[in-house]
C-alpha atoms as a PDB file:
ATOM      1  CA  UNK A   1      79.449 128.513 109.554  1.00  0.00           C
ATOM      2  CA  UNK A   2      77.897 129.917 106.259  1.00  0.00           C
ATOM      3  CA  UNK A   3      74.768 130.949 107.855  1.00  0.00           C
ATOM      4  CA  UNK A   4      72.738 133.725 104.909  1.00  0.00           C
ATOM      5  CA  UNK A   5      75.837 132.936 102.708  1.00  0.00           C
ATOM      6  CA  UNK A   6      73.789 132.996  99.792  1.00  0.00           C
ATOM      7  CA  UNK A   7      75.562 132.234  96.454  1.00  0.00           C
ATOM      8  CA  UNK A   8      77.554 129.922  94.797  1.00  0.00           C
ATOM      9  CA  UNK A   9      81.447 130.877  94.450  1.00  0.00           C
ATOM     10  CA  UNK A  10      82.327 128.711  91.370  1.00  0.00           C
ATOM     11  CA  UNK A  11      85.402 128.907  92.003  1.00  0.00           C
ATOM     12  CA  UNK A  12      86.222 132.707  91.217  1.00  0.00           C
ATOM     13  CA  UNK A  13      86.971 135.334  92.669  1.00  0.00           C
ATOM     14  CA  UNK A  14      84.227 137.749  92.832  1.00  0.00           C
ATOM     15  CA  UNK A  15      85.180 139.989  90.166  1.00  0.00           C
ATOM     16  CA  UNK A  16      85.422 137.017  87.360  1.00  0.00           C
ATOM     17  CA  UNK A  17      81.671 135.462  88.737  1.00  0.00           C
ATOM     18  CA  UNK A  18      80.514 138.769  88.004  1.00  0.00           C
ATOM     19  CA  UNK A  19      81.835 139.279  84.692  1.00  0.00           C
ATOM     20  CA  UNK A  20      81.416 135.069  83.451  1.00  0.00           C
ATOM     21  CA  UNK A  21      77.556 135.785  84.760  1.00  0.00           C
ATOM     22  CA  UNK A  22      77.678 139.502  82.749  1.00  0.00           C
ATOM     23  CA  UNK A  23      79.100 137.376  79.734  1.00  0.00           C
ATOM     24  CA  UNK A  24      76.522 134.610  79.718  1.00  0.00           C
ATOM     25  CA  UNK A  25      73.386 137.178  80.725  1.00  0.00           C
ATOM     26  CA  UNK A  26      74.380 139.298  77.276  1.00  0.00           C
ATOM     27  CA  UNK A  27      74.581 135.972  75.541  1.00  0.00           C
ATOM     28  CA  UNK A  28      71.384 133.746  76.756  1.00  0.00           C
ATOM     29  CA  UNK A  29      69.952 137.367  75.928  1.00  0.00           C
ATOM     30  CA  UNK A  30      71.075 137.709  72.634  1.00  0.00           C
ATOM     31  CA  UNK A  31      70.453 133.986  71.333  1.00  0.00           C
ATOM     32  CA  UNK A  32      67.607 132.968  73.889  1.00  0.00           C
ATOM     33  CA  UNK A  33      69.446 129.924  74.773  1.00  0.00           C
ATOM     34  CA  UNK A  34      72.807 128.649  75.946  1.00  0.00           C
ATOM     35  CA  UNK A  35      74.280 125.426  77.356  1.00  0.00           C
ATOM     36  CA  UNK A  36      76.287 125.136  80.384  1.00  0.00           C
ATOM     37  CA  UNK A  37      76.963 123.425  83.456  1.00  0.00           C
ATOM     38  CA  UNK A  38      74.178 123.059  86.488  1.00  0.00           C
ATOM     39  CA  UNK A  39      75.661 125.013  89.321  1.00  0.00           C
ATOM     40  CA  UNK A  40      76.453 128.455  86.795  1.00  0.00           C
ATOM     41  CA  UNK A  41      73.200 128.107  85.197  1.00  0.00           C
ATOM     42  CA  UNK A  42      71.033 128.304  88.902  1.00  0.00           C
ATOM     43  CA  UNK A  43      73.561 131.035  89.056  1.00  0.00           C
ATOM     44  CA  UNK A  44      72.760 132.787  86.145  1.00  0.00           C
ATOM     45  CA  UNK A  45      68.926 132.178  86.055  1.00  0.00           C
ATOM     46  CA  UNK A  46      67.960 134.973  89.277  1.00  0.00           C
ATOM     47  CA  UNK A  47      70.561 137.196  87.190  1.00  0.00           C
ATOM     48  CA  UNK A  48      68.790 137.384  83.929  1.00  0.00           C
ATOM     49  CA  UNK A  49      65.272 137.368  85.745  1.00  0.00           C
ATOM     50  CA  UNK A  50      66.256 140.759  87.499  1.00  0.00           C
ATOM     51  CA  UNK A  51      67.694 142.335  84.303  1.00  0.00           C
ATOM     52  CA  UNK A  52      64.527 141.132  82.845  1.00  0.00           C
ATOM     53  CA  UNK A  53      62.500 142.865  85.310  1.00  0.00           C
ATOM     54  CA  UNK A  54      64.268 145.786  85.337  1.00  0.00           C
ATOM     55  CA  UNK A  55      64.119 146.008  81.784  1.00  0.00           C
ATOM     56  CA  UNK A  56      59.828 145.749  82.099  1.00  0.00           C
ATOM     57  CA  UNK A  57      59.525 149.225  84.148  1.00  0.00           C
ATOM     58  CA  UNK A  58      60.073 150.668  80.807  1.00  0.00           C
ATOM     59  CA  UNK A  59      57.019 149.603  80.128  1.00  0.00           C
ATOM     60  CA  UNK A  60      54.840 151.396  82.468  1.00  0.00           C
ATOM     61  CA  UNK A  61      52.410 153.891  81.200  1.00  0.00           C
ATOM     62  CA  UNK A  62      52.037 157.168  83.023  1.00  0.00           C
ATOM     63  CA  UNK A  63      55.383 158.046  83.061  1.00  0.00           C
ATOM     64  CA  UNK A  64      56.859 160.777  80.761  1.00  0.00           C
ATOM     65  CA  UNK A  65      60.424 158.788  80.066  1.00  0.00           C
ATOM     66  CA  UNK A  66      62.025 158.745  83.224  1.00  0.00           C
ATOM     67  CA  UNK A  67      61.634 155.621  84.226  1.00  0.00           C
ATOM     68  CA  UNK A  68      62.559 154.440  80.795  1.00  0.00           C
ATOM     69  CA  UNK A  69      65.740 156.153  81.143  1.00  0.00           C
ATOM     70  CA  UNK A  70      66.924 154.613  84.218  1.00  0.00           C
ATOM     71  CA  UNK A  71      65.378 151.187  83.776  1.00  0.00           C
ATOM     72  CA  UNK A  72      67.993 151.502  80.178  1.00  0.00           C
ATOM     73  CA  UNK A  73      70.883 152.736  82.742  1.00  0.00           C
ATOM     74  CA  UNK A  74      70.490 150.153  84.936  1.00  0.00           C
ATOM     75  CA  UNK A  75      70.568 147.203  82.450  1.00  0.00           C
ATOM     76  CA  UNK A  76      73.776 148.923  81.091  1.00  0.00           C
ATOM     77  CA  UNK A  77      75.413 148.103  84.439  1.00  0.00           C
ATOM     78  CA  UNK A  78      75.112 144.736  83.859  1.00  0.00           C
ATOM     79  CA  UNK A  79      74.952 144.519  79.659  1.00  0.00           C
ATOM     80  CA  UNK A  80      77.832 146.496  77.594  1.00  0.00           C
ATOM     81  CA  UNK A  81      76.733 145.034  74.427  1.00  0.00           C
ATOM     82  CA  UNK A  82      73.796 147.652  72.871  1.00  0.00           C
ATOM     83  CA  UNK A  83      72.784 145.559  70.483  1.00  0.00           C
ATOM     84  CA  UNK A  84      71.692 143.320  73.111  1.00  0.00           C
ATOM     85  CA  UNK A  85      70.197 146.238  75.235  1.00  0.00           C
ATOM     86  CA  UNK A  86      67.908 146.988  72.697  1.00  0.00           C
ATOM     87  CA  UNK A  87      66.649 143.659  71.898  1.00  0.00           C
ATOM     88  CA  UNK A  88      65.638 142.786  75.827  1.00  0.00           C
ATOM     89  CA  UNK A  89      63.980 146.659  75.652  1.00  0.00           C
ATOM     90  CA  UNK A  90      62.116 146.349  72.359  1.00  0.00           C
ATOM     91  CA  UNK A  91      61.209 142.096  71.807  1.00  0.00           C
ATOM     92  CA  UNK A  92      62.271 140.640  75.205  1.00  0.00           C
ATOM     93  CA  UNK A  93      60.901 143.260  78.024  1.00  0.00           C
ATOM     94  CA  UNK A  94      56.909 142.888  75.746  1.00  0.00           C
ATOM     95  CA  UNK A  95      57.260 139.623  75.765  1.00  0.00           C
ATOM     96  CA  UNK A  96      56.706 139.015  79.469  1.00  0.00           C
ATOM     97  CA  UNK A  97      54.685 142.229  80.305  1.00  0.00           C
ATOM     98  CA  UNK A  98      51.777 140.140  81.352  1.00  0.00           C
ATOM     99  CA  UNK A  99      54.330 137.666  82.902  1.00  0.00           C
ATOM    100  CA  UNK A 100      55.149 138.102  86.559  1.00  0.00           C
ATOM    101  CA  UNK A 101      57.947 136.180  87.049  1.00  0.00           C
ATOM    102  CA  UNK A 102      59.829 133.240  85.659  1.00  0.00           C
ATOM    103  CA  UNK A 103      61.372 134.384  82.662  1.00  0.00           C
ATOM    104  CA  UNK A 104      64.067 131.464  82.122  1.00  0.00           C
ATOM    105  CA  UNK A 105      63.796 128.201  82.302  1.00  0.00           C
ATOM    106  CA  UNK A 106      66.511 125.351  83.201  1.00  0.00           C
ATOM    107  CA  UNK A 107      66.667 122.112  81.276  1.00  0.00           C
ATOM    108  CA  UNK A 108      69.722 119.219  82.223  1.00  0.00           C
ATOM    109  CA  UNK A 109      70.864 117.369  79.241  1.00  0.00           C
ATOM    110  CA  UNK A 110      73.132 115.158  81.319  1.00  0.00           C
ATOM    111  CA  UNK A 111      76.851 114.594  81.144  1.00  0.00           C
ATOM    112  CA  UNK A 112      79.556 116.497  79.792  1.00  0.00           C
ATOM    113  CA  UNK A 113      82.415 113.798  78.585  1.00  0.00           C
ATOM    114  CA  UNK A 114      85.197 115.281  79.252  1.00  0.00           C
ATOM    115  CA  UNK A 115      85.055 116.383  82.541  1.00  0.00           C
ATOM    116  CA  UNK A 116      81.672 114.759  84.219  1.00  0.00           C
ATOM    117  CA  UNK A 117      80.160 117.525  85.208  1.00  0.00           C
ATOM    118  CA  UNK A 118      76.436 117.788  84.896  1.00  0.00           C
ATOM    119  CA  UNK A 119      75.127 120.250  81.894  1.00  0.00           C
ATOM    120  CA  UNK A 120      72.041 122.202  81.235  1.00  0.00           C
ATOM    121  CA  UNK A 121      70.332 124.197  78.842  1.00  0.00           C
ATOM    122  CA  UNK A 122      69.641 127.728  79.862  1.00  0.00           C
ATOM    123  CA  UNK A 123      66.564 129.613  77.855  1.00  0.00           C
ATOM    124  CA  UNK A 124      64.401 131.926  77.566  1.00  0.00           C
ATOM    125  CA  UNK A 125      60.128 130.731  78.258  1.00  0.00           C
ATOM    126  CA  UNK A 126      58.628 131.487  74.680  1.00  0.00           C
ATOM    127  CA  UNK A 127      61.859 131.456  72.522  1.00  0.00           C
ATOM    128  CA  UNK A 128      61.084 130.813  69.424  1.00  0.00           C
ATOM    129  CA  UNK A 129      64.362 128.804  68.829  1.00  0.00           C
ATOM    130  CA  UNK A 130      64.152 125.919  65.850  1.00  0.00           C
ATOM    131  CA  UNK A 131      67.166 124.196  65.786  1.00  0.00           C
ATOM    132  CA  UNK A 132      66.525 123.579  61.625  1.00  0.00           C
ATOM    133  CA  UNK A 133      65.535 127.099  60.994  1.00  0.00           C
ATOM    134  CA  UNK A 134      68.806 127.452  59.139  1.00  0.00           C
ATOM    135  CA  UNK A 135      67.949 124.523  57.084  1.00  0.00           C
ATOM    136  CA  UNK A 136      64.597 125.490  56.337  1.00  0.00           C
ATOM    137  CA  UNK A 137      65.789 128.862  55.075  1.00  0.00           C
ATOM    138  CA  UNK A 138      68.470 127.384  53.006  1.00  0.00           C
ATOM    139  CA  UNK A 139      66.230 124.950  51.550  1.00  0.00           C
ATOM    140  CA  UNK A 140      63.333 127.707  50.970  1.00  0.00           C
ATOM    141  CA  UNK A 141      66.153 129.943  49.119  1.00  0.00           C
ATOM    142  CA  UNK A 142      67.677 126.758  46.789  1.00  0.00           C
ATOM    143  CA  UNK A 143      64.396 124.854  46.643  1.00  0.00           C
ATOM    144  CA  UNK A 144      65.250 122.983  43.254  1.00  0.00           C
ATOM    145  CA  UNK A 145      68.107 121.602  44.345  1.00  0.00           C
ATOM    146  CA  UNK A 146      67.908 117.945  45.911  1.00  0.00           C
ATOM    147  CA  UNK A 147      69.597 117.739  49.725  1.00  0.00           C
ATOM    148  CA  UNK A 148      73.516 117.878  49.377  1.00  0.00           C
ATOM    149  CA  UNK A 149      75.175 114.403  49.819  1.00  0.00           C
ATOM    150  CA  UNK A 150      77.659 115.203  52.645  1.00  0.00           C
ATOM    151  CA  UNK A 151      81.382 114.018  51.115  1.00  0.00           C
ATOM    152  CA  UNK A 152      83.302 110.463  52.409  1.00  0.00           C
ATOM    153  CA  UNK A 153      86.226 111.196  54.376  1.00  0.00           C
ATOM    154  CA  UNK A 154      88.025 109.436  51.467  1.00  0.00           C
ATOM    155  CA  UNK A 155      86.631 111.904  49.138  1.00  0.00           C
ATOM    156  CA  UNK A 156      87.866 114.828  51.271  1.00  0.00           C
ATOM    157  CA  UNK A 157      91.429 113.073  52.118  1.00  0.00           C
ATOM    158  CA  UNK A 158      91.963 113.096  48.192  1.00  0.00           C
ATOM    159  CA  UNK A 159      90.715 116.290  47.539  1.00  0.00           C
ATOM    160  CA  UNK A 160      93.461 117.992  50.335  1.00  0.00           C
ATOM    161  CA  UNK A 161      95.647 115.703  48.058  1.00  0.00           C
ATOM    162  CA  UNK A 162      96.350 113.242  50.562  1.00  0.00           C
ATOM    163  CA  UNK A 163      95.110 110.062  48.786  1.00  0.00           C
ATOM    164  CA  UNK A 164      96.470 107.351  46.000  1.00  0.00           C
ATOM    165  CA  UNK A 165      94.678 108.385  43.283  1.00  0.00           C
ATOM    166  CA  UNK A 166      95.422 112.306  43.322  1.00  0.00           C
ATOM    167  CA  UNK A 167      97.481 112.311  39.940  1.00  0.00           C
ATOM    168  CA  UNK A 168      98.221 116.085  40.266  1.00  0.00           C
ATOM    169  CA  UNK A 169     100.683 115.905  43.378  1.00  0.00           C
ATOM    170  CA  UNK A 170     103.618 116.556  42.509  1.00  0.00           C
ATOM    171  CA  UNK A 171     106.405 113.814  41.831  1.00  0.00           C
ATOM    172  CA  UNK A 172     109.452 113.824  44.299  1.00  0.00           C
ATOM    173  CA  UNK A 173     113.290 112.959  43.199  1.00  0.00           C
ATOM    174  CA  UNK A 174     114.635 109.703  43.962  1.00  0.00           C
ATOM    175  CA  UNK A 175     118.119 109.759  44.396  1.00  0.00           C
ATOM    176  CA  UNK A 176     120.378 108.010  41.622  1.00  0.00           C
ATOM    177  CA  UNK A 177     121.170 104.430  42.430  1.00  0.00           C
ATOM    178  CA  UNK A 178     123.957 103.829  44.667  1.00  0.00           C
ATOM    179  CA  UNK A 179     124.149 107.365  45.942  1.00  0.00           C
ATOM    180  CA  UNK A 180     124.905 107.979  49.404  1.00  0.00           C
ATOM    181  CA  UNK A 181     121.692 108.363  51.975  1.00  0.00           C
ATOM    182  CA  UNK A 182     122.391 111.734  53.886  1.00  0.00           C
ATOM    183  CA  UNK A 183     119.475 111.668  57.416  1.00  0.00           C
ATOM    184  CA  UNK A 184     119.723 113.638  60.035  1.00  0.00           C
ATOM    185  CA  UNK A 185     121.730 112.677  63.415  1.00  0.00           C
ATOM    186  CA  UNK A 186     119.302 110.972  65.802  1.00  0.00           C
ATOM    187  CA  UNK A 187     118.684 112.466  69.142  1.00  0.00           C
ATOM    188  CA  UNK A 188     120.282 111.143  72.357  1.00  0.00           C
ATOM    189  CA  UNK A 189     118.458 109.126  74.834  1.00  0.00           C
ATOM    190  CA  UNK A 190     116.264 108.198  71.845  1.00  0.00           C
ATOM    191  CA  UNK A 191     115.423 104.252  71.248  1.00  0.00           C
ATOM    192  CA  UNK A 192     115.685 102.151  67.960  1.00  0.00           C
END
């Protein structure tokens, strides 16, 4: 019986659930949103809540430090990257001061082909994540240029070489007429 057996075992062993949910905290932490399957991500949602939390007692006024100290500590348990340590402390941990509770929030997106298995999105409430934000930027930077025409697969096939009308390849011997062809032995068990 699996009475108060709480968590999923996702088929690890404990040490490697720990360290895939460390992985994907420091990561949905670092770029506000991540995609993965259904079962890891109502795994990893009550993971990044509590390092959230934790991280928000450094916010407490009254205190001369202390609790700042050990709130940092703590999260370092859990997140080895410090880049990432300072980003929940300074931008994430404000963000939700006023927030009690329910940091993250869980989106499915279906099926993943290969395999079936149900996905979901993983991110942060308030992210300010714009999926063209890279496109506006370039397009802000090069803004007299017209949109680039993405290339033919033709067009790249002959410029790796590959197609009829690259004259720069270069030409390969014939052998003289009536000379001998020399192949290589064909492997046994092989067909025709």
């Amino acid at each position: 019986m699996r009475h108060r057996v709480a968590h999923r075992k996702l088929g690890r062993v404990t040490e490697h659930r720990i360290a895939m949910l460390r992985s994907q905290a420091s990561t949905l932490l670092k770029n506000e949103r991540i995609e993965t399957t259904v079962a890891r991500a109502k795994e990893l949602r009550p993971f990044v809540e509590r390092i959230i939390s934790v991280a928000k007692r450094s916010l407490v006024k009254g205190t001369d430090g202390i609790q700042s100290v050990n709130a940092r500590r703590t999260v370092a348990t859990d997140i080895f990257d410090r880049d990432v340590v300072s980003k929940l402390f300074s931008d994430i941990a404000p963000r939700f001061s006023a927030r009690s509770g329910g940091y993250t929030r869980m989106l499915r997106l279906g099926r993943r082909r290969g395999d079936d298995a149900e996905v979901a999105q993983v991110e942060l409430i308030g992210s300010e994540f714009d999926p063209a934000a890279e496109a506006k930027k370039k397009e802000a930077e090069g803004g007299d240029e017209g949109p680039t025409r993405k290339r033919t697969i033709g067009e790249r096939v002959r410029a790796l070489g590959g197609g009829k009308k690259g004259g720069d390849r270069p030409k390969v011997q014939k052998a003289a007429k009536g000379a001998r062809k020399v192949s290589t032995p064909r492997k046994a068990g092989g067909g025709s």
